[in-house]
C-alpha atoms as a PDB file:
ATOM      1  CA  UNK A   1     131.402  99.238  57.487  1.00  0.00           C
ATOM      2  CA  UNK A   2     130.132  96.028  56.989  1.00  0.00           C
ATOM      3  CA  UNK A   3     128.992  94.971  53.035  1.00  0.00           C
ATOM      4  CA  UNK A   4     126.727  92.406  51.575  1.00  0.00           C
ATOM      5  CA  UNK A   5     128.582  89.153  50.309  1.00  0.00           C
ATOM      6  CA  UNK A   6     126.168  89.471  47.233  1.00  0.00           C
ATOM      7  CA  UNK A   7     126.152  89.914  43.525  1.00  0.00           C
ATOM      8  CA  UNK A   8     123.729  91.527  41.522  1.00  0.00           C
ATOM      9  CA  UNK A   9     123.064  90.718  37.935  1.00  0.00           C
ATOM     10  CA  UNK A  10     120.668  91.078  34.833  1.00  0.00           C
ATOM     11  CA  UNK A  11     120.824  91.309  31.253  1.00  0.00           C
ATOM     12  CA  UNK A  12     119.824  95.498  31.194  1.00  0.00           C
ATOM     13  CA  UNK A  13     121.173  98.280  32.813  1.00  0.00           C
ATOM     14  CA  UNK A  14     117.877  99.527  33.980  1.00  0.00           C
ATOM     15  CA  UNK A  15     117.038  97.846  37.184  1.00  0.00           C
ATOM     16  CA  UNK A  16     120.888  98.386  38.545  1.00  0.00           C
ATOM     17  CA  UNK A  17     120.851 101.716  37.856  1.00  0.00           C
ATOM     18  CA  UNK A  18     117.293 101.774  39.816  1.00  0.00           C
ATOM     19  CA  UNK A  19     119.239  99.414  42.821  1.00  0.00           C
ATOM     20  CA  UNK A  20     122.315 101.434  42.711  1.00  0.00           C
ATOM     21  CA  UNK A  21     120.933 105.250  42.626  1.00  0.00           C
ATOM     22  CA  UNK A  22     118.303 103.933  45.844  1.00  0.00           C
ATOM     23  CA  UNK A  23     118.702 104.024  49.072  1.00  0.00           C
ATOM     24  CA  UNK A  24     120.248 100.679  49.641  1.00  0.00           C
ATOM     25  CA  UNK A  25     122.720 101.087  46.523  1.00  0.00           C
ATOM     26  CA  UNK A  26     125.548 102.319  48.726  1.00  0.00           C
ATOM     27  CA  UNK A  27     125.199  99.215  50.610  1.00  0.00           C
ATOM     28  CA  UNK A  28     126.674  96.914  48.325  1.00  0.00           C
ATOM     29  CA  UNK A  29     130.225  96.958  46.312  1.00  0.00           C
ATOM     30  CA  UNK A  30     130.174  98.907  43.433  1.00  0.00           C
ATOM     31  CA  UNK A  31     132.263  95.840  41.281  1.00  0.00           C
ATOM     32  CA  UNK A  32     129.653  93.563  42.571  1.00  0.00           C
ATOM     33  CA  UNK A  33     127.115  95.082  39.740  1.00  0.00           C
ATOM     34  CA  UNK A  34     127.343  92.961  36.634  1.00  0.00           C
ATOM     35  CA  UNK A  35     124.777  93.987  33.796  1.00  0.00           C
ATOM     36  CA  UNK A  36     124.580  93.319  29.996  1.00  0.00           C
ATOM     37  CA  UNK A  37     123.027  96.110  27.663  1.00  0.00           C
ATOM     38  CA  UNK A  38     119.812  94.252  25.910  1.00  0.00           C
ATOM     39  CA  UNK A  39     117.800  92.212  28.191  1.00  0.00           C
ATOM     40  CA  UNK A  40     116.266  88.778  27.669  1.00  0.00           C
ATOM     41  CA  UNK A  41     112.954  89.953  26.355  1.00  0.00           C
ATOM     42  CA  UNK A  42     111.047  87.709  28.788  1.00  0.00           C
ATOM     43  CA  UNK A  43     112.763  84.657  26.994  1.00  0.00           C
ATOM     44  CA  UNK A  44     114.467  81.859  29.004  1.00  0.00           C
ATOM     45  CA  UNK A  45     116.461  80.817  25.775  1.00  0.00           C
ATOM     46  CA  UNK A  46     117.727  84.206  25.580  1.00  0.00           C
ATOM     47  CA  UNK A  47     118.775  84.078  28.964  1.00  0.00           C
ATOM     48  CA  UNK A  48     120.005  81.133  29.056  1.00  0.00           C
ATOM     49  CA  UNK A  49     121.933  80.347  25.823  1.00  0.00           C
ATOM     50  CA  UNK A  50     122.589  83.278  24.027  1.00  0.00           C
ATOM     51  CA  UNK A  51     122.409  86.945  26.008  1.00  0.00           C
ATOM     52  CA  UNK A  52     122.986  85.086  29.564  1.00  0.00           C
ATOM     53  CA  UNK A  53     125.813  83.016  28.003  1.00  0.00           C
ATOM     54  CA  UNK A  54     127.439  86.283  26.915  1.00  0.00           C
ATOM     55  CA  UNK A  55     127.958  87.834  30.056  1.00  0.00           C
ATOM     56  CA  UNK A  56     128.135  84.356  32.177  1.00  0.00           C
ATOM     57  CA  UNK A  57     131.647  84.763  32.337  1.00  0.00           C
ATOM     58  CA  UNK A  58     131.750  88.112  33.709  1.00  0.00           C
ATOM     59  CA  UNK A  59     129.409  86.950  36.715  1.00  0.00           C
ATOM     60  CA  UNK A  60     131.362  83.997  37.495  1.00  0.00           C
ATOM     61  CA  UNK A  61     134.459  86.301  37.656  1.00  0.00           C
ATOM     62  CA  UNK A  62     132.596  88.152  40.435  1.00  0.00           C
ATOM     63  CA  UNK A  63     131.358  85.319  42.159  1.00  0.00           C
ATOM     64  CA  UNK A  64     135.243  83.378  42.256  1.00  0.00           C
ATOM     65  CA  UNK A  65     135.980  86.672  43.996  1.00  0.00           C
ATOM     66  CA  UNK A  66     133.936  86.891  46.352  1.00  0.00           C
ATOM     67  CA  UNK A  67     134.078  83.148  46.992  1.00  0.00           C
ATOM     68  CA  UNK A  68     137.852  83.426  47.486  1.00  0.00           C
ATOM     69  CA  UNK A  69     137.526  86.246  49.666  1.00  0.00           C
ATOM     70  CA  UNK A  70     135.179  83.341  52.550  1.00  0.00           C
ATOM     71  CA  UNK A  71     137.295  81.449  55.440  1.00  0.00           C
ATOM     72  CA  UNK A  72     134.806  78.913  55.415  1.00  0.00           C
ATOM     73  CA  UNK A  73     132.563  79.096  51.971  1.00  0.00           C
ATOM     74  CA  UNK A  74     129.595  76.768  53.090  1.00  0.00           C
ATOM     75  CA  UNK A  75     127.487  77.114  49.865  1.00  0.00           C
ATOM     76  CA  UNK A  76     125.552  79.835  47.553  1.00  0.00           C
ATOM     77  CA  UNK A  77     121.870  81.744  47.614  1.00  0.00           C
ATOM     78  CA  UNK A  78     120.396  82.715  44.919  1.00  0.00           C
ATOM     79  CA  UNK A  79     117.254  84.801  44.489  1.00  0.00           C
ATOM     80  CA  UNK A  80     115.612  85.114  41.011  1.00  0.00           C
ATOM     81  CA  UNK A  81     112.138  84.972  39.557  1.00  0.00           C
ATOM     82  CA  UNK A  82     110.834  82.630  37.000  1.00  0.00           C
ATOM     83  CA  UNK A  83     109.030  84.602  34.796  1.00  0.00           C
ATOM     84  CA  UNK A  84     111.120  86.706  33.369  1.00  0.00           C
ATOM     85  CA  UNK A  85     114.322  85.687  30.432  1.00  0.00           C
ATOM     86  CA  UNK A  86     117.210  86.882  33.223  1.00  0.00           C
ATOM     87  CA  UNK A  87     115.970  85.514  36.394  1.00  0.00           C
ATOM     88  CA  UNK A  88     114.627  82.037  34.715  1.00  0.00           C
ATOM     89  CA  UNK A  89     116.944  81.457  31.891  1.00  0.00           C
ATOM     90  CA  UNK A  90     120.446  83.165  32.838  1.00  0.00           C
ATOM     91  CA  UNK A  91     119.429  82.485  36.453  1.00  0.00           C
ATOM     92  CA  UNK A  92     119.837  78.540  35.767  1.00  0.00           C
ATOM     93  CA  UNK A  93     122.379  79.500  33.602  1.00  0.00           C
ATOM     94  CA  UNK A  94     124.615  80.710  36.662  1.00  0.00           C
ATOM     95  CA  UNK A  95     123.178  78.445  39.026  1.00  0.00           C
ATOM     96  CA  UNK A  96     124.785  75.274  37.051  1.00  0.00           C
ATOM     97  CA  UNK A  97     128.103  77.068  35.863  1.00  0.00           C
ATOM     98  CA  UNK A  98     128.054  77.656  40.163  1.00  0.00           C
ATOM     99  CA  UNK A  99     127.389  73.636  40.859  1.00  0.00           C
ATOM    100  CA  UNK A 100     130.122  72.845  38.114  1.00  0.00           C
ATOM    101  CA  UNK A 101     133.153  75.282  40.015  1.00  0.00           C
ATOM    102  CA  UNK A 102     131.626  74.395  43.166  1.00  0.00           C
ATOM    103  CA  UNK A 103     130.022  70.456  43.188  1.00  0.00           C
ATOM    104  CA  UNK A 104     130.465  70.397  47.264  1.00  0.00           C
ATOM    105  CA  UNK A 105     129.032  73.149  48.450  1.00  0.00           C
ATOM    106  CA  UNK A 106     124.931  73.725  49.031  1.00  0.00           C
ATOM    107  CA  UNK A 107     122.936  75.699  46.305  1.00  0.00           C
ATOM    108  CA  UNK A 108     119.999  77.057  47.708  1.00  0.00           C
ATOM    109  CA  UNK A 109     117.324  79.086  45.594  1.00  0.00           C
ATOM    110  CA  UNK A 110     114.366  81.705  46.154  1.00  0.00           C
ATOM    111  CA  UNK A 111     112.491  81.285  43.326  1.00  0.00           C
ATOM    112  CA  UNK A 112     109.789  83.421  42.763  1.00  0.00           C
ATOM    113  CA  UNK A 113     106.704  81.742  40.492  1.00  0.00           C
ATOM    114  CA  UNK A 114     104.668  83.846  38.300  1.00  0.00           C
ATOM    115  CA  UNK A 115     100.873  84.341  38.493  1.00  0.00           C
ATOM    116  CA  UNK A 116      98.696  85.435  35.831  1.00  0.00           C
ATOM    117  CA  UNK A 117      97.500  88.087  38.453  1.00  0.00           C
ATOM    118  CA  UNK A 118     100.419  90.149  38.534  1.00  0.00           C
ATOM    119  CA  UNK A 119     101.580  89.907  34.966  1.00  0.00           C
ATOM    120  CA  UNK A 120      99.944  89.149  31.643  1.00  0.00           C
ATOM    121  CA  UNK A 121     103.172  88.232  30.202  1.00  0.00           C
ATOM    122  CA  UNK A 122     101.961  84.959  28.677  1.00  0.00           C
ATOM    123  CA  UNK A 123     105.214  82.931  28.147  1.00  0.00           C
ATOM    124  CA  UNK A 124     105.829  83.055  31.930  1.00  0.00           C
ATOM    125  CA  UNK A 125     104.932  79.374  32.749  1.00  0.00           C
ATOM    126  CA  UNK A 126     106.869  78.455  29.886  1.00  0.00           C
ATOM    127  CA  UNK A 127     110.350  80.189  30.717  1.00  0.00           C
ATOM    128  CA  UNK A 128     109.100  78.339  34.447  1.00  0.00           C
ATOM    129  CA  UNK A 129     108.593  75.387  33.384  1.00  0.00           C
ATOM    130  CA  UNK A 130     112.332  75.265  31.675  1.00  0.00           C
ATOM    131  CA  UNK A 131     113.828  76.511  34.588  1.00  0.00           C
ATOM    132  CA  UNK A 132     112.040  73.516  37.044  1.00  0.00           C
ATOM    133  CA  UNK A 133     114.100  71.230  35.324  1.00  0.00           C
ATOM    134  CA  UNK A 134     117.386  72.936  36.111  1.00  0.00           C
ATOM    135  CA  UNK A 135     116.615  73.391  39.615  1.00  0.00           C
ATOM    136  CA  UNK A 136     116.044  70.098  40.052  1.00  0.00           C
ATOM    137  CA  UNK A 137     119.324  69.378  38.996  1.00  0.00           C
ATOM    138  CA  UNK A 138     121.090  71.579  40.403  1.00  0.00           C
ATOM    139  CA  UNK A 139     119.892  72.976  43.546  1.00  0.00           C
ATOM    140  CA  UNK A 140     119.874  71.140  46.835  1.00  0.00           C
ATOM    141  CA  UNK A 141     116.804  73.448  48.009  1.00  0.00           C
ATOM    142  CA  UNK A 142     114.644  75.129  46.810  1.00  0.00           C
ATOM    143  CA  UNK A 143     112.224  78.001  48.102  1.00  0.00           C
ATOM    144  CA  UNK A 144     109.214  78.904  46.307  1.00  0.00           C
ATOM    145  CA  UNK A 145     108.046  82.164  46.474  1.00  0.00           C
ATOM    146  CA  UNK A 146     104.292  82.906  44.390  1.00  0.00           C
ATOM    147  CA  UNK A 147     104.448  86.197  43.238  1.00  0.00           C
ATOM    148  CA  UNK A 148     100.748  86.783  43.584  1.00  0.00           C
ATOM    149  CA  UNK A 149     100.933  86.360  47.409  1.00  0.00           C
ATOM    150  CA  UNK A 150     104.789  88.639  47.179  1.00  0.00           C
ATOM    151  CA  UNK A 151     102.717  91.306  45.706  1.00  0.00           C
ATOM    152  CA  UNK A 152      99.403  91.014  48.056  1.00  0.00           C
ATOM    153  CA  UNK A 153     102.005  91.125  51.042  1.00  0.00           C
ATOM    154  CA  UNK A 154     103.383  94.335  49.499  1.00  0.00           C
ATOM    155  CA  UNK A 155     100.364  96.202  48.404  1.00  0.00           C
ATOM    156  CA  UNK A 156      97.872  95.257  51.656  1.00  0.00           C
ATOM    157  CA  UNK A 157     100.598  94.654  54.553  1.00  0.00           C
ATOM    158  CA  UNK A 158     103.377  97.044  53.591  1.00  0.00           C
ATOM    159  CA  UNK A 159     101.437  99.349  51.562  1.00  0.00           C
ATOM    160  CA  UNK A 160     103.969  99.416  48.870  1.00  0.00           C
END
């Protein structure tokens, strides 16, 4: 049985329990789940100094693991959206505590950008525009994924 090298985070239960009871959830290794209890409350400080920072730790722990468990660790991915407090704030949270425990290897991002068409969350290019800064940085590449054209691909082509 082959498993996913991956590691799933965020700062409420909610969405884990939502990965982990669908159809995929089997897929990946149970330990590999790391989730804190209150959220970020679509706040990249929160993410990324003060709820993030609290269960930083317990993510790196996972991520040492599964590093030490690679013959040949080449470098890391990491998907995350910018709109949100978890994926902007504790996601450049973990991506520089990675690039400090690992300075040689590659750091490669998908980051998704928010559009005012698919949320009306209106601190979005803020928590964004914090997290450009650490990408820059700290990743070597970057991908950048607009959410309005993620959700139009969904919707019209998948019918989602």
């Amino acid at each position: 049985r082959f498993v996913p090298r991956a590691v799933l985070m965020d700062l409420e239960p909610g969405t884990m329990d939502s990965v982990r009871t669908g159809p995929y959830g089997q897929v990946f290794r149970p330990d590999n789940f790391v989730f804190g209890q209150s959220g970020a409350g679509n706040n990249w400080a929160k993410g990324h100094y003060t709820e993030g920072a609290e269960l930083i730790d317990s993510v790196l722990d996972v991520v040492r693991k599964e590093a030490e468990n690679c013959d040949c660790l080449q470098g890391f991915q990491v998907c995350h959206s910018l709109g949100g407090g978890t994926g902007s704030g504790m996601g450049t949270l973990l991506i520089s505590k990675i690039r400090e425990e690992y300075p040689d290897r590659m750091m490669l991002t998908f980051s998704v950008f928010p559009s005012p068409k698919v949320s009306d969350t209106v601190v979005e290019p803020y928590n964004a525009t914090l997290s450009v800064h650490q990408l820059v940085e700290n990743a070597d590449e970057c991908m950048v994924l607009d959410n309005e054209a993620l959700y139009d691909i969904c919707f019209r082509t998948l019918k989602l």
